[in-house]
PDB file of N, CA and C in Angstrom:
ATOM      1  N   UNK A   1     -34.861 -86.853  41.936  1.00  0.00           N
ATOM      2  CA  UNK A   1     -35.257 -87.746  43.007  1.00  0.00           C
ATOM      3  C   UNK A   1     -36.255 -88.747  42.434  1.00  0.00           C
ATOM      4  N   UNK A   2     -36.325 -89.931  42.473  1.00  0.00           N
ATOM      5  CA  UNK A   2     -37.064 -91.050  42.541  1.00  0.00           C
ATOM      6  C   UNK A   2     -38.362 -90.740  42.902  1.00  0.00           C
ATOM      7  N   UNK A   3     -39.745 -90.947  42.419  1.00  0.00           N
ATOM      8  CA  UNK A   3     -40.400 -90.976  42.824  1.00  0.00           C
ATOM      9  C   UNK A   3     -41.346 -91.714  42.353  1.00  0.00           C
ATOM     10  N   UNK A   4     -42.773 -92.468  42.635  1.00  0.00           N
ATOM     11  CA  UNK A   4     -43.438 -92.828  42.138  1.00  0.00           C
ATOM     12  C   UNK A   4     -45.163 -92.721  42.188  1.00  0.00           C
ATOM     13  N   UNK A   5     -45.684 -92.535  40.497  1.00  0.00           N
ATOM     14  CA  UNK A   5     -46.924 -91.570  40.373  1.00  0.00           C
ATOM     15  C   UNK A   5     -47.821 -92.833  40.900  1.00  0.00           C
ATOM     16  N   UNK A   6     -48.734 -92.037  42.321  1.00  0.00           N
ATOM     17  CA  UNK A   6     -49.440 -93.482  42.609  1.00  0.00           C
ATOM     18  C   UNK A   6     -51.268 -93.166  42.561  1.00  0.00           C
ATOM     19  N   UNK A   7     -51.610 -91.754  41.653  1.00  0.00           N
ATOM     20  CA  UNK A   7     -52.788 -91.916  41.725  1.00  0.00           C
ATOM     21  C   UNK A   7     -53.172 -90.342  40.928  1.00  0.00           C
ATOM     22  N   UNK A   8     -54.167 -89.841  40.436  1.00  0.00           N
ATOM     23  CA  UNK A   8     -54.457 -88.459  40.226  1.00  0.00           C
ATOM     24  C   UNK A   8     -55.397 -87.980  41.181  1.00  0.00           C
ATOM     25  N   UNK A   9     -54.921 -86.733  40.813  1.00  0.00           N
ATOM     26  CA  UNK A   9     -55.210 -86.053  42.293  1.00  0.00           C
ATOM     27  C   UNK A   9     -57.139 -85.461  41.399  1.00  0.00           C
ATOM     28  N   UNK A  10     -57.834 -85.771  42.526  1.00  0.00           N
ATOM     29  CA  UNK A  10     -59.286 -85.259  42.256  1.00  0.00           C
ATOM     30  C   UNK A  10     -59.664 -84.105  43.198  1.00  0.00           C
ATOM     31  N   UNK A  11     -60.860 -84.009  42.482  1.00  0.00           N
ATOM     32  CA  UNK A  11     -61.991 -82.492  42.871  1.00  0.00           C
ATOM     33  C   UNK A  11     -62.480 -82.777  44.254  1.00  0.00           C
ATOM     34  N   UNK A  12     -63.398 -82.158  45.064  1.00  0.00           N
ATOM     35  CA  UNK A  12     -63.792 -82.181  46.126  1.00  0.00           C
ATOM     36  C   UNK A  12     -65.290 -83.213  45.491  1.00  0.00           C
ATOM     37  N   UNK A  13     -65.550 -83.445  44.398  1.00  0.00           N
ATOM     38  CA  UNK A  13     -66.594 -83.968  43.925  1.00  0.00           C
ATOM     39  C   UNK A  13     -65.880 -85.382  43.116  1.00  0.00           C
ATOM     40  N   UNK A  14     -64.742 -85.965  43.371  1.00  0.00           N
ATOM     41  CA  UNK A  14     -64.137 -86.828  43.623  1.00  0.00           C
ATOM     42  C   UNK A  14     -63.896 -87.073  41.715  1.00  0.00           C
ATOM     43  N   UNK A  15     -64.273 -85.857  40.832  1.00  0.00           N
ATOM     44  CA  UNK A  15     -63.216 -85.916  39.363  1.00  0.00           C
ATOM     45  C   UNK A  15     -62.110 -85.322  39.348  1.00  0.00           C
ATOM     46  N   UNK A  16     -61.736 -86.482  38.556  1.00  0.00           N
ATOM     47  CA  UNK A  16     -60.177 -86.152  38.023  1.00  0.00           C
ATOM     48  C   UNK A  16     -59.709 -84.455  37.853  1.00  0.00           C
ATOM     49  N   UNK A  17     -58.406 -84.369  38.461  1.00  0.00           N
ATOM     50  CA  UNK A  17     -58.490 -82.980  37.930  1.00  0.00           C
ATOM     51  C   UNK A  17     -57.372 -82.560  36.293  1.00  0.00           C
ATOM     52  N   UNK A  18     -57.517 -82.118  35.533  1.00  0.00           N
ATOM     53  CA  UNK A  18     -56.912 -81.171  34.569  1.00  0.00           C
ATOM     54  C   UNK A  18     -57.571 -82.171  33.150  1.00  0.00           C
ATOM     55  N   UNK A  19     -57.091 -81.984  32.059  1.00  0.00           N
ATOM     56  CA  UNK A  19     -57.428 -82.810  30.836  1.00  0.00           C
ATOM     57  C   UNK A  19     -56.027 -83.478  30.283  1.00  0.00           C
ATOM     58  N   UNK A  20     -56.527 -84.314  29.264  1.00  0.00           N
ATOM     59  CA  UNK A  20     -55.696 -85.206  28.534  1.00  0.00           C
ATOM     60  C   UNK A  20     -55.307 -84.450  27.089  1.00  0.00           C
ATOM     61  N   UNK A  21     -54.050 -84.624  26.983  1.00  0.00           N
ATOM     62  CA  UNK A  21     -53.658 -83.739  25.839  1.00  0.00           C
ATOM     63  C   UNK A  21     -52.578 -84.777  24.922  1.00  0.00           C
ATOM     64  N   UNK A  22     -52.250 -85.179  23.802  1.00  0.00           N
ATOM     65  CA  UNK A  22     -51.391 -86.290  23.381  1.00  0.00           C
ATOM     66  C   UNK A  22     -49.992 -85.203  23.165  1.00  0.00           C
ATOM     67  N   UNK A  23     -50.143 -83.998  23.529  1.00  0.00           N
ATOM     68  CA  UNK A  23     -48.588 -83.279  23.509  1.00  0.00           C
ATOM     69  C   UNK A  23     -48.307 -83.257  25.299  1.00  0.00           C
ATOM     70  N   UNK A  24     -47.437 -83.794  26.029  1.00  0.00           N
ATOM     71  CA  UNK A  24     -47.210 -83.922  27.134  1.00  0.00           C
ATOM     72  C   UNK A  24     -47.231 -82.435  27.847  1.00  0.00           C
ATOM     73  N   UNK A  25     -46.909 -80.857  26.835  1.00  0.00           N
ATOM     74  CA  UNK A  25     -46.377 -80.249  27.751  1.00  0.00           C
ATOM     75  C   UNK A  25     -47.909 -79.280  27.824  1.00  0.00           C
ATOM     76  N   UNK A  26     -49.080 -79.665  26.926  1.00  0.00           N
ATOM     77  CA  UNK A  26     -50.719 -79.315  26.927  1.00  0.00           C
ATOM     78  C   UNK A  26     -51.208 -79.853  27.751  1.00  0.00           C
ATOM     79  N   UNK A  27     -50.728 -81.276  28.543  1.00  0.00           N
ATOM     80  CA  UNK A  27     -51.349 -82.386  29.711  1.00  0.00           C
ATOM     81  C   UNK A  27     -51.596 -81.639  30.375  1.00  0.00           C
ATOM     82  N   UNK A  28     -52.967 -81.102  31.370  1.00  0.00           N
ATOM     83  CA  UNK A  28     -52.709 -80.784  32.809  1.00  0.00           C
ATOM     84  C   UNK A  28     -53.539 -81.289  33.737  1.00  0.00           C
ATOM     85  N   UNK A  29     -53.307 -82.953  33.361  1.00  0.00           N
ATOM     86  CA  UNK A  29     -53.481 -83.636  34.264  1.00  0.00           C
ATOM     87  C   UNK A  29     -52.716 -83.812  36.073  1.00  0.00           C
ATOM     88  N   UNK A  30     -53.271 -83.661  37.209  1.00  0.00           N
ATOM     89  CA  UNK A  30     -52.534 -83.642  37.985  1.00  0.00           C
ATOM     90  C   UNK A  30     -52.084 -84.445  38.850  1.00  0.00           C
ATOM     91  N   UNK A  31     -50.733 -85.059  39.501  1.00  0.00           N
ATOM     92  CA  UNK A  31     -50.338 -86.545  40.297  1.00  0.00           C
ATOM     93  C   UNK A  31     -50.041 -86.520  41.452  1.00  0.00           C
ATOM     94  N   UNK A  32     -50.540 -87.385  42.400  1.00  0.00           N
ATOM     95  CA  UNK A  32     -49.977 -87.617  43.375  1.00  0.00           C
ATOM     96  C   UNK A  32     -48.524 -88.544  43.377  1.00  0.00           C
ATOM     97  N   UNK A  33     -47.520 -87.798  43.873  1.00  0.00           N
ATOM     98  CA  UNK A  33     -46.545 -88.113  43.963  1.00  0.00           C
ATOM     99  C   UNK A  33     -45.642 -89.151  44.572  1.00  0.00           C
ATOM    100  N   UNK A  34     -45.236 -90.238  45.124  1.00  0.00           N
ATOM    101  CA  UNK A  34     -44.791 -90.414  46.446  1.00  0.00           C
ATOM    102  C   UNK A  34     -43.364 -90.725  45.997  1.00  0.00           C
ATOM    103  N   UNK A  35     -42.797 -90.665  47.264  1.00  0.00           N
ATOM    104  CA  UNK A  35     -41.457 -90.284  47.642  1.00  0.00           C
ATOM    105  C   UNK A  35     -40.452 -91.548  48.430  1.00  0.00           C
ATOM    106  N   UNK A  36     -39.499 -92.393  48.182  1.00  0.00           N
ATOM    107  CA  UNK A  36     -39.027 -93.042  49.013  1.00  0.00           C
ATOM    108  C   UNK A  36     -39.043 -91.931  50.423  1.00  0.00           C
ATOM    109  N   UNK A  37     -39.066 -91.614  51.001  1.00  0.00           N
ATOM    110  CA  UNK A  37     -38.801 -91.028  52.342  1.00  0.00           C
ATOM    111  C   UNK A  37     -40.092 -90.796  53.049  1.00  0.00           C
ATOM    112  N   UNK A  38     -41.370 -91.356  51.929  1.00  0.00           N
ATOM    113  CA  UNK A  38     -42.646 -91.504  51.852  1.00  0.00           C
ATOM    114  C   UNK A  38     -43.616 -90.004  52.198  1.00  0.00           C
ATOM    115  N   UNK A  39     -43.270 -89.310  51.963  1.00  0.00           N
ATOM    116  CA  UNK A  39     -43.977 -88.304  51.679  1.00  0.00           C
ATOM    117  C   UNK A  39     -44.481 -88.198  50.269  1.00  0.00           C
ATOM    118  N   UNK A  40     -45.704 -87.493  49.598  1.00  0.00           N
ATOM    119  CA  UNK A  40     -46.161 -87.294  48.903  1.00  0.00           C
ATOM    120  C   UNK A  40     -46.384 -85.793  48.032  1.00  0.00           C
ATOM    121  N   UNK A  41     -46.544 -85.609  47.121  1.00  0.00           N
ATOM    122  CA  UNK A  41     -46.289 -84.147  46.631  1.00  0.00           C
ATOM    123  C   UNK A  41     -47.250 -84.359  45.697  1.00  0.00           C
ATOM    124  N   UNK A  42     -48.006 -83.250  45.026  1.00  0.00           N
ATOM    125  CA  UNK A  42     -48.702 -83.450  43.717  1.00  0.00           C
ATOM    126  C   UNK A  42     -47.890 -82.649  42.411  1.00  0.00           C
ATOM    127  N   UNK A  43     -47.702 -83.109  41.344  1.00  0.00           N
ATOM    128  CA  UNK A  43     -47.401 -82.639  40.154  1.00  0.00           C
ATOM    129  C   UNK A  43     -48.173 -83.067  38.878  1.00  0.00           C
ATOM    130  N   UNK A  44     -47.734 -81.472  38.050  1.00  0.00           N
ATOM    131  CA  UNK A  44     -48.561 -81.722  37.154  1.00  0.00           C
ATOM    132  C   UNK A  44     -48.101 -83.007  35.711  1.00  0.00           C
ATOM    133  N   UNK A  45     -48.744 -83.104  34.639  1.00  0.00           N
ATOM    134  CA  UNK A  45     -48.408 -84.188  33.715  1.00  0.00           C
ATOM    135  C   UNK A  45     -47.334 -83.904  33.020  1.00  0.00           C
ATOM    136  N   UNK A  46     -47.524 -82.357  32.417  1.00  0.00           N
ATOM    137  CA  UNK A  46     -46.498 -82.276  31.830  1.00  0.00           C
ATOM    138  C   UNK A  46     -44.736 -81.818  32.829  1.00  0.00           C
ATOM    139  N   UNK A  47     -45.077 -81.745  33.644  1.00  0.00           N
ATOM    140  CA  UNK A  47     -43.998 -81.620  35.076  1.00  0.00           C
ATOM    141  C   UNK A  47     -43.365 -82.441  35.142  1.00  0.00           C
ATOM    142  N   UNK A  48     -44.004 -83.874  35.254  1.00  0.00           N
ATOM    143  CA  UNK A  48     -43.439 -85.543  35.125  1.00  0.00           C
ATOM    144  C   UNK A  48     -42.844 -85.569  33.644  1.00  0.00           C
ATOM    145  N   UNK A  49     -43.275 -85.083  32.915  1.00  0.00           N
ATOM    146  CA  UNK A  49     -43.112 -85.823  31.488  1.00  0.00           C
ATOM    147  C   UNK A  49     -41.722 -85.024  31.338  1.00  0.00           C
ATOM    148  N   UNK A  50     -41.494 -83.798  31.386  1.00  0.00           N
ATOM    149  CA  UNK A  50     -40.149 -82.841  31.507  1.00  0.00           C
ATOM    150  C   UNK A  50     -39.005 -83.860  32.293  1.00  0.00           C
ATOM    151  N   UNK A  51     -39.348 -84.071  33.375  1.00  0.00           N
ATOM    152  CA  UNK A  51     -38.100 -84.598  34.502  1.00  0.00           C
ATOM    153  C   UNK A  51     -37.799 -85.852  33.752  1.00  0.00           C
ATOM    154  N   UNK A  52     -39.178 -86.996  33.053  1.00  0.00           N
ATOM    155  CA  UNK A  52     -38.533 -87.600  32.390  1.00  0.00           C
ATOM    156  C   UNK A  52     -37.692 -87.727  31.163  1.00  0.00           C
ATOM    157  N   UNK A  53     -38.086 -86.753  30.406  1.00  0.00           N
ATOM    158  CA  UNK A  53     -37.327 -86.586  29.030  1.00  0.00           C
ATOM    159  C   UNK A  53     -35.878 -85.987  29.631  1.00  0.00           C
ATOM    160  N   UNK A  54     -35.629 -85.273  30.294  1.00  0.00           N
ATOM    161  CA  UNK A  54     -34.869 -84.768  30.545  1.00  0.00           C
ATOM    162  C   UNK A  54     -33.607 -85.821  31.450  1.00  0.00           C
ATOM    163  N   UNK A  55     -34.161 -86.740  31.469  1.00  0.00           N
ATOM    164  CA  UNK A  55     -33.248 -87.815  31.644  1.00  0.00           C
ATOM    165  C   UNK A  55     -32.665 -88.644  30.347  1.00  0.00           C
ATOM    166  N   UNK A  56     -33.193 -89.232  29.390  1.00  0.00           N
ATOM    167  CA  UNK A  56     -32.552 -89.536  28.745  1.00  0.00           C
ATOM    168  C   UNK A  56     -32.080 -89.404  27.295  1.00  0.00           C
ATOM    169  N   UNK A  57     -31.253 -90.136  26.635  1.00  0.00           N
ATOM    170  CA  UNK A  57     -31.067 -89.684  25.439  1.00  0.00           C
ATOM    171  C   UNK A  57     -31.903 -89.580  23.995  1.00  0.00           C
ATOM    172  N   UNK A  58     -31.513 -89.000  22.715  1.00  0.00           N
ATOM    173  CA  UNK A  58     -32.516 -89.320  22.120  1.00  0.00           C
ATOM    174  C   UNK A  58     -32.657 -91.002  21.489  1.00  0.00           C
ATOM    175  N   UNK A  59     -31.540 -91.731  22.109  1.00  0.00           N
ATOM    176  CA  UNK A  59     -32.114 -93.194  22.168  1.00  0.00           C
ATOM    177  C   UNK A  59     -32.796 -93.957  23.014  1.00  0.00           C
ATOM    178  N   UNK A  60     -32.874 -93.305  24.082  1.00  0.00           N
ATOM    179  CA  UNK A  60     -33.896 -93.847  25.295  1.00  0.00           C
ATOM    180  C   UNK A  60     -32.995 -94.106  26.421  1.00  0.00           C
ATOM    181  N   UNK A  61     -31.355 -93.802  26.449  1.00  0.00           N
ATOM    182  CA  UNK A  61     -30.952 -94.497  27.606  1.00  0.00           C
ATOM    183  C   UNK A  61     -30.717 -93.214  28.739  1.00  0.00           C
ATOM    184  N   UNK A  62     -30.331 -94.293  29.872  1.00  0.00           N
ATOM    185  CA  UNK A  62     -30.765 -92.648  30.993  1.00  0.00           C
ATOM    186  C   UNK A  62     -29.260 -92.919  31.168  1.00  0.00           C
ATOM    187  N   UNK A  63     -28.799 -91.354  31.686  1.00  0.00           N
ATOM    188  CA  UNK A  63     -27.344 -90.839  31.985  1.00  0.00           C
ATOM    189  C   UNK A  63     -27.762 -90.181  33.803  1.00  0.00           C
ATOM    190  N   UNK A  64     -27.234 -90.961  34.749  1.00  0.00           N
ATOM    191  CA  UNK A  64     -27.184 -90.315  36.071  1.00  0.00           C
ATOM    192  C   UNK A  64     -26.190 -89.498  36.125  1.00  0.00           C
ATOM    193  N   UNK A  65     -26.480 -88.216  36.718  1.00  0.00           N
ATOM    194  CA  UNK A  65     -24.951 -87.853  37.558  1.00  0.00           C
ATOM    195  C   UNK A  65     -25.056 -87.634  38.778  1.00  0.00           C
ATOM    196  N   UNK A  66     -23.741 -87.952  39.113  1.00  0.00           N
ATOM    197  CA  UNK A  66     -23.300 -87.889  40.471  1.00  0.00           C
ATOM    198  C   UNK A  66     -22.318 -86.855  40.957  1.00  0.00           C
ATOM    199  N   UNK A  67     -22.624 -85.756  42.088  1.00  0.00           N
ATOM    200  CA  UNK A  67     -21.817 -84.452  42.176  1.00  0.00           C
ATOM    201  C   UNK A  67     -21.066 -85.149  43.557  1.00  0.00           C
ATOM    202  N   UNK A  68     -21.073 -85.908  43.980  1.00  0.00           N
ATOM    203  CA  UNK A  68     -20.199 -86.236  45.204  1.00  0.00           C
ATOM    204  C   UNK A  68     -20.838 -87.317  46.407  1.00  0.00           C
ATOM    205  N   UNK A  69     -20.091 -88.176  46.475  1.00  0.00           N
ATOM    206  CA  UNK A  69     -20.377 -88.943  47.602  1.00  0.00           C
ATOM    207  C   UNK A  69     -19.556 -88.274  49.297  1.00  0.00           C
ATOM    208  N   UNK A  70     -21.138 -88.603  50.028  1.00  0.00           N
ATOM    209  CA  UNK A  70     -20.555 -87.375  51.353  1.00  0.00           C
ATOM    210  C   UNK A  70     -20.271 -88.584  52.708  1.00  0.00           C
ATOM    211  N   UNK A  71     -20.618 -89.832  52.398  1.00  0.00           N
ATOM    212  CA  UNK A  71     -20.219 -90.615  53.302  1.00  0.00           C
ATOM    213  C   UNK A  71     -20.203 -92.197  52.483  1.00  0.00           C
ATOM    214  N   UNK A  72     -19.791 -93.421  53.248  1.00  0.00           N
ATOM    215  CA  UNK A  72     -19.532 -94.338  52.717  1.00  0.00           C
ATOM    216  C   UNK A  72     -19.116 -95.452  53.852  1.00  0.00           C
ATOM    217  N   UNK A  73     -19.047 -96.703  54.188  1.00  0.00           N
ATOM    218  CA  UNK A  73     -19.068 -97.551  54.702  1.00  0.00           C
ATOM    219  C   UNK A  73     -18.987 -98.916  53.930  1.00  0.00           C
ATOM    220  N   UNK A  74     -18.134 -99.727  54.366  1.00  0.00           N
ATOM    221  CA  UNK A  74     -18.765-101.336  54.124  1.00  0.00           C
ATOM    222  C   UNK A  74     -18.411-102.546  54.728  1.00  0.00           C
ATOM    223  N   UNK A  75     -18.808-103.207  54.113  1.00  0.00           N
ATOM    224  CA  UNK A  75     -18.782-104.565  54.968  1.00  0.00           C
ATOM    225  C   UNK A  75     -18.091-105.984  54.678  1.00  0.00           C
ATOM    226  N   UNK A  76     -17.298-106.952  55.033  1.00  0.00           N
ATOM    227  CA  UNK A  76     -16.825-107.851  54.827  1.00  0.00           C
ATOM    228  C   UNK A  76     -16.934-108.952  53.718  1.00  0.00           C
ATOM    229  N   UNK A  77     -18.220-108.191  53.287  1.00  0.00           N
ATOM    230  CA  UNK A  77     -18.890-109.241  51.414  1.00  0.00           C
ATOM    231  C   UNK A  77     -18.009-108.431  50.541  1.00  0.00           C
ATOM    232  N   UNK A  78     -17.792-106.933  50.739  1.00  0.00           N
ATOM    233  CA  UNK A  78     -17.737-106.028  50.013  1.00  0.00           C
ATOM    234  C   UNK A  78     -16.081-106.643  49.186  1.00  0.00           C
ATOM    235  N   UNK A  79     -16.339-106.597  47.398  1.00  0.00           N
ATOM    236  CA  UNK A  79     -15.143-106.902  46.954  1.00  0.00           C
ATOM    237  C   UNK A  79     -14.111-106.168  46.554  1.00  0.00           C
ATOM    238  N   UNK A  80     -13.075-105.975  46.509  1.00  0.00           N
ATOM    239  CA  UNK A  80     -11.930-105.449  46.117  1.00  0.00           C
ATOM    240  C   UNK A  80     -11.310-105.507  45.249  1.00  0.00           C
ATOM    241  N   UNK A  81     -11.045-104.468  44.144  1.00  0.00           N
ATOM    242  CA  UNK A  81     -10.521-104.189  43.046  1.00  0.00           C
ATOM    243  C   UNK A  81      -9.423-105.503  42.609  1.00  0.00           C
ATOM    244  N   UNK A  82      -8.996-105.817  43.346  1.00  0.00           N
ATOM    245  CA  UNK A  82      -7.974-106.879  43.555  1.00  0.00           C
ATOM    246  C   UNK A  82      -8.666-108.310  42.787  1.00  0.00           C
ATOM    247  N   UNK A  83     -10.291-108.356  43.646  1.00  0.00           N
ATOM    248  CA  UNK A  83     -10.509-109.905  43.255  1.00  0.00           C
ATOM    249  C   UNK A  83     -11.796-109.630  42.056  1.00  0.00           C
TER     250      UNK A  83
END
């Protein structure tokens, strides 16, 4: 799911919480999350850094998959294999 990191999550004494590590999966820095559907979640650094590697190749490009489209619609712009 899409999401985007929009802040770190702090202490009740308003510091940052976890440390900085230059190996992503030692990070435990922690994020506030947000969500197109706009909810928010917190995760940790190396949590983010996993979901991202785990997208793409070892050349950098990302591979989506798709297990099924469950509905579909369109509209009169929409073009046809034809044109």
């Amino acid at each position: 799911m899409l999401g985007k990191v929009v802040e770190r999550k702090r202490d009740h004494h308003g510091q940052p919480i976890g440390h900085s590590n230059v190996n992503p999966i030692l990070d435990t820095h922690i994020y506030h999350v947000k969500f197109p559907d706009g909810h928010t979640d917190e995760y940790s650094a190396n949590t983010i850094a996993e979901c991202l590697y785990s997208q793409v190749d070892r050349e950098g490009r990302q591979h989506l998959l798709l297990e099924e489209i469950i509905d579909w619609k369109t509209t009169n712009e929409a073009l046809y294999e034809s044109n």
